[in-house]
N, C-alpha and C. Protein backbone atom coordinates (compact mmCIF):
# COMPACT_ATOMS: atom_id res chain seq x y z
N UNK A 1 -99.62 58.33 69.08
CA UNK A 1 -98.91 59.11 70.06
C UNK A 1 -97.42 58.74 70.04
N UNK A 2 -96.80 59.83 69.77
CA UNK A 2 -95.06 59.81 70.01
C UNK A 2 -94.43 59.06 71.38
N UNK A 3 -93.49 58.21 70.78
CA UNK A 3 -93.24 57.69 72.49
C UNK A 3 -92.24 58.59 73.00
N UNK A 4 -91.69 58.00 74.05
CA UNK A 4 -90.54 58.99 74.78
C UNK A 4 -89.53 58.20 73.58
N UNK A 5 -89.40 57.35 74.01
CA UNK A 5 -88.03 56.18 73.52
C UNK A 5 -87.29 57.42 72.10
N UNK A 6 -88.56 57.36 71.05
CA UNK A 6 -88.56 57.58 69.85
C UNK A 6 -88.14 59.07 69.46
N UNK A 7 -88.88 59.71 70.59
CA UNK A 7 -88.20 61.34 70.70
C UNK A 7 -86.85 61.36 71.07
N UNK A 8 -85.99 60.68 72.20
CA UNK A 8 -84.88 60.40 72.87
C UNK A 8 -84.19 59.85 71.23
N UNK A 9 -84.19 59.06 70.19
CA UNK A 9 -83.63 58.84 69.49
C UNK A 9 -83.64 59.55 68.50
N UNK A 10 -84.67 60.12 68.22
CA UNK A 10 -84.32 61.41 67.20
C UNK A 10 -83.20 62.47 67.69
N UNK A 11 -83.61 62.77 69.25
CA UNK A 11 -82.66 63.77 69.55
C UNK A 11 -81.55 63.88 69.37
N UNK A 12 -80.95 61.99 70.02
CA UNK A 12 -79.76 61.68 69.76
C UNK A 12 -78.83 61.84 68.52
N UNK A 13 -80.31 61.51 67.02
CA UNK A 13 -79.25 61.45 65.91
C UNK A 13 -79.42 63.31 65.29
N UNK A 14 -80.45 63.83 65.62
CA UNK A 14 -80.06 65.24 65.15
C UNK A 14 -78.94 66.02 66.37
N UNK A 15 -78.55 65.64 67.38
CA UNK A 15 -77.44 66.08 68.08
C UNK A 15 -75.99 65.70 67.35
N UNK A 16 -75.80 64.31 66.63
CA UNK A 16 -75.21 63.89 66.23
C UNK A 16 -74.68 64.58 64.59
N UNK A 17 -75.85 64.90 63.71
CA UNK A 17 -75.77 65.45 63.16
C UNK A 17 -75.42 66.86 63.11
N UNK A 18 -75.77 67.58 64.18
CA UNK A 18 -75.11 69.20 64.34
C UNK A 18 -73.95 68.98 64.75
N UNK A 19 -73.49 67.91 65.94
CA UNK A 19 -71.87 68.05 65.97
C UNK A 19 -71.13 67.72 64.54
N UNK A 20 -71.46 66.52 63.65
CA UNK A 20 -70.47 66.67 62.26
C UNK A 20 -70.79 67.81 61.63
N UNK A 21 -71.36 68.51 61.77
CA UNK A 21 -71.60 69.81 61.14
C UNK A 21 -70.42 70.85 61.20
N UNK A 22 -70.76 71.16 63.19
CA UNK A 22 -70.15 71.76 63.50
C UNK A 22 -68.58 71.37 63.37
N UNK A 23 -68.11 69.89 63.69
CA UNK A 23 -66.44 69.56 63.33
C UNK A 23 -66.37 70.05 62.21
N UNK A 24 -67.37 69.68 60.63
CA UNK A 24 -66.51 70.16 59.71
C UNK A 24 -66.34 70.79 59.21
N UNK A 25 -67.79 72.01 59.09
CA UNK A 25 -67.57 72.89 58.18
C UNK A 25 -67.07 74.08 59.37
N UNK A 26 -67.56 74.23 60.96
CA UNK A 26 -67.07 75.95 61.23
C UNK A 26 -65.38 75.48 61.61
N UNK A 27 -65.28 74.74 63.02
CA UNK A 27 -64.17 74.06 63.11
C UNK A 27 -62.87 73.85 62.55
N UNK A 28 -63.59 73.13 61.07
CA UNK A 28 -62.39 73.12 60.02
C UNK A 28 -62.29 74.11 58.91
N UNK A 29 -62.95 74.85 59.01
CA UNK A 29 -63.30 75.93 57.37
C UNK A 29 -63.89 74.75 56.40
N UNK A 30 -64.66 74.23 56.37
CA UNK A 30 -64.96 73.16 55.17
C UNK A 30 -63.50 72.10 54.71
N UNK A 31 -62.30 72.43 55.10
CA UNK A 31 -61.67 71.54 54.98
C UNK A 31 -61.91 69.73 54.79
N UNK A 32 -61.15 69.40 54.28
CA UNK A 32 -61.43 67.56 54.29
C UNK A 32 -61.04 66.99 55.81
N UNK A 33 -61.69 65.48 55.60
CA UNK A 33 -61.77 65.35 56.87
C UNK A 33 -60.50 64.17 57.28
N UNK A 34 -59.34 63.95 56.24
CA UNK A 34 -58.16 63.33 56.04
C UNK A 34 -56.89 64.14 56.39
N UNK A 35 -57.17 65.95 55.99
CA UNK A 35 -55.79 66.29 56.62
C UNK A 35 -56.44 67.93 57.16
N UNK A 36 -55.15 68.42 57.62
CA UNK A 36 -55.56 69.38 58.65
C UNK A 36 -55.11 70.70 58.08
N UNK A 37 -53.88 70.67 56.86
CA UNK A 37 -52.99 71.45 56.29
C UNK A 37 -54.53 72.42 55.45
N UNK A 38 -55.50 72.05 54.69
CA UNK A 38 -56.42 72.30 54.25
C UNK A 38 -56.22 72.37 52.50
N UNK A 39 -55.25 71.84 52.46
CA UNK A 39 -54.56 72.10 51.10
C UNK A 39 -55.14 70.74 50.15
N UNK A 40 -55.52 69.75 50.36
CA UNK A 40 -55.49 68.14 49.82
C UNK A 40 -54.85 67.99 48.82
N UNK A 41 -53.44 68.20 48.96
CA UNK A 41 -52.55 67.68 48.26
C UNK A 41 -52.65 66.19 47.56
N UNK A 42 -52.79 65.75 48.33
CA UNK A 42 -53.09 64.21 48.65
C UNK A 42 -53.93 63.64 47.44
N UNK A 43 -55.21 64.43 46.74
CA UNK A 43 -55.47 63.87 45.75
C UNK A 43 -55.14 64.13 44.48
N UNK A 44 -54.42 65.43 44.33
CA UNK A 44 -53.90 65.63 43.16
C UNK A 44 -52.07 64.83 42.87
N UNK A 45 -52.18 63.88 43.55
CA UNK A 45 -50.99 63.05 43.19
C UNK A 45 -51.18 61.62 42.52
């Protein structure tokens, strides 16, 4: 039998997981998660 505890911690980390979702890919357009310009200049130098 499932405990509470164990359900309460799944919830937590699949809540956790839809918010980085949601920051990076709708939020940011898939952008990186270092700059905001969306360009990553930054590694082609």
């Amino acid at each position: 039998m499932v405990e509470i505890k164990d359900m309460l911690i799944a919830g937590l980390i699949l809540a956790a997981a839809f918010y980085l979702l949601y920051h990076s890919v709708w939020k940011k357009k898939g952008h990186c998660q270092g700059c905001d310009s969306g360009s990553c200049d930054s590694k082609k130098k």
